[in-house]
Protein backbone atom coordinates (compact mmCIF):
# COMPACT_ATOMS: atom_id res chain seq x y z
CA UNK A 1 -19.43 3.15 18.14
CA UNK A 2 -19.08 6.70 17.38
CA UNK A 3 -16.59 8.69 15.37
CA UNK A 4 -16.44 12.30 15.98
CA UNK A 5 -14.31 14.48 13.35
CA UNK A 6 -13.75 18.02 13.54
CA UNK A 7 -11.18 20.63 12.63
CA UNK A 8 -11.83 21.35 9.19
CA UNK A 9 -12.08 24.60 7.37
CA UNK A 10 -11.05 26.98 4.52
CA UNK A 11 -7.45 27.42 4.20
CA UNK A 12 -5.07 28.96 1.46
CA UNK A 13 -2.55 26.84 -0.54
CA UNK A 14 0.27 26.05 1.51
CA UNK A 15 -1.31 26.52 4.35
CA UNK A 16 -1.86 23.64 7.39
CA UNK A 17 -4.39 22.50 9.18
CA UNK A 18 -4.85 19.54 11.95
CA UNK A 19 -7.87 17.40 11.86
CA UNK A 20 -9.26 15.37 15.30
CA UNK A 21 -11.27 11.92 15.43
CA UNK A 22 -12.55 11.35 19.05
CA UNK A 23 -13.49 8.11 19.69
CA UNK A 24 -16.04 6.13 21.33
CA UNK A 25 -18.05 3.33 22.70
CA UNK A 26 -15.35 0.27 21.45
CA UNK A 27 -11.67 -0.09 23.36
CA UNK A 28 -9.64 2.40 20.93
CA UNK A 29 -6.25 0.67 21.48
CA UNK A 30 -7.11 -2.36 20.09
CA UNK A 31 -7.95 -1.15 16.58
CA UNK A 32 -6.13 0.40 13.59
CA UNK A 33 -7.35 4.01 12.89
CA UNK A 34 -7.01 5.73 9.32
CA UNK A 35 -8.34 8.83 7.44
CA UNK A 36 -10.41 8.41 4.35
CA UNK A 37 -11.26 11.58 1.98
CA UNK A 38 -13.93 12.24 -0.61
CA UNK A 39 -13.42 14.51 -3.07
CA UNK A 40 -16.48 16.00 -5.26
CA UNK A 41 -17.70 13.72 -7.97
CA UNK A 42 -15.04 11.12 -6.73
CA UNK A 43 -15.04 7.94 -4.23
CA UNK A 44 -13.90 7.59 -1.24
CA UNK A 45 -10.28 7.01 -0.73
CA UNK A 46 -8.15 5.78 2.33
CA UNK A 47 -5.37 9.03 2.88
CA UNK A 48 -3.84 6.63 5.78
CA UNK A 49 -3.68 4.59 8.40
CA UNK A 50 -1.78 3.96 11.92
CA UNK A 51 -1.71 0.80 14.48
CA UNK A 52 -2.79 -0.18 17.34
CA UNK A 53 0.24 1.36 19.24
CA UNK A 54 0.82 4.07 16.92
CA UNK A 55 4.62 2.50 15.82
CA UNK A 56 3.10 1.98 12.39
CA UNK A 57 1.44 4.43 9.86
CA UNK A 58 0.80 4.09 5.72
CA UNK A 59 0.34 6.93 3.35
CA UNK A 60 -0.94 7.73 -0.16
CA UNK A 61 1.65 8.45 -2.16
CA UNK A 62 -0.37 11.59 -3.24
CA UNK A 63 0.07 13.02 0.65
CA UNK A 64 3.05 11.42 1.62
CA UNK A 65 5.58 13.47 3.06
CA UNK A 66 2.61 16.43 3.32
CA UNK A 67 0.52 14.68 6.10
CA UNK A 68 1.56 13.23 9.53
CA UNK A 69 -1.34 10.65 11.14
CA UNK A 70 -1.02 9.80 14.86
CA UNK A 71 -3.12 8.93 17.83
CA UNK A 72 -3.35 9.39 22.01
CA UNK A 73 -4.69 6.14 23.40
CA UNK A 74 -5.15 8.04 26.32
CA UNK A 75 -7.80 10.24 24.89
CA UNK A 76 -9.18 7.98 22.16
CA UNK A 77 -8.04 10.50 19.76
CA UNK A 78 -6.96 9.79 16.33
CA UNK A 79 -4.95 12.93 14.35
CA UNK A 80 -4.42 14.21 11.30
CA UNK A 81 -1.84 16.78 10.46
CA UNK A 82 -1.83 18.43 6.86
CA UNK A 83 0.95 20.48 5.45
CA UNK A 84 1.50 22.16 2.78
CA UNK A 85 -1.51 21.79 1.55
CA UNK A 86 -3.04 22.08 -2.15
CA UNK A 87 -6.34 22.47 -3.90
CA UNK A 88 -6.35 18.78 -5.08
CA UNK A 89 -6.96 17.71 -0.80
CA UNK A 90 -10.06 19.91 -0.95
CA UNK A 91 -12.52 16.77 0.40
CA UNK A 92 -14.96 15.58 3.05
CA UNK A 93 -12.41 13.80 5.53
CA UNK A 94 -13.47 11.05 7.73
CA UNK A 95 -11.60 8.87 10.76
CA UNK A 96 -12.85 5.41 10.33
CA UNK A 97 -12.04 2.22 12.04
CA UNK A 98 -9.42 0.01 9.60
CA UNK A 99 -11.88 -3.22 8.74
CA UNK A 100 -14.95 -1.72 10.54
CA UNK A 101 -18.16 -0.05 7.90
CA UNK A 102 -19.06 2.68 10.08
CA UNK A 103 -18.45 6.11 9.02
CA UNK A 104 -18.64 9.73 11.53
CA UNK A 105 -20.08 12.74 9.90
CA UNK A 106 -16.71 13.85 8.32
CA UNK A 107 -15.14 17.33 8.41
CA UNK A 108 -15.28 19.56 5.11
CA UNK A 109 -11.35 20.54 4.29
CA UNK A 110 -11.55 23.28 1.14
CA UNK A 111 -8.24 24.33 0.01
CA UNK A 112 -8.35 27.60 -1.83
CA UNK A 113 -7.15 31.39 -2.44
């Protein structure tokens, strides 16, 4: 298995920014995908999740409405799309595997002026 996350970076409040998970080495399609965060000095939370097929997806209520998850099957791709973004999201983000304890490297998402 490996989990490949990329696409973070500084960005002002407000501002957007979409983070990639490419996938390998297990049959992508047949497992739920989700984004967990860690914040500084906090745990690790799950941000959200999306099915097999895409047709379902889950949000914290603290970026619900802000952030869009999806995934290409095709390219064993999982997505993460943040809007309006504030310092409060500043965290380590990581794509994990819904059920499965292996974690990527992450990608570093700081949100500040």
């Amino acid at each position: 298995v490996q989990l490949v996350e990329s696409g973070g970076g500084l960005v002002q409040p407000g501002g957007s920014l979409r983070l990639s998970c490419a996938a390998s080495g297990f049959t992508f399609s047949r497992y739920v995908m989700s984004w967990y965060r860690q914040a500084p000095g906090k745990e690790r939370e799950l941000v959200t999740s999306i099915s097999q097929t895409g047709g379902t997806t889950d949000y914290a209520d603290s970026v619900k409405g802000r952030f869009t998850i999806s995934r290409d099957n095709a390219k064993n791709t999982v997505y993460l799309q943040m809007n309006s973004l504030k310092p409060e999201d500043t965290a380590v983000y990581y794509c994990k595997i819904l059920g499965i304890d292996y974690w990527g490297q992450g990608t570093q998402v700081t949100v500040s002026s």
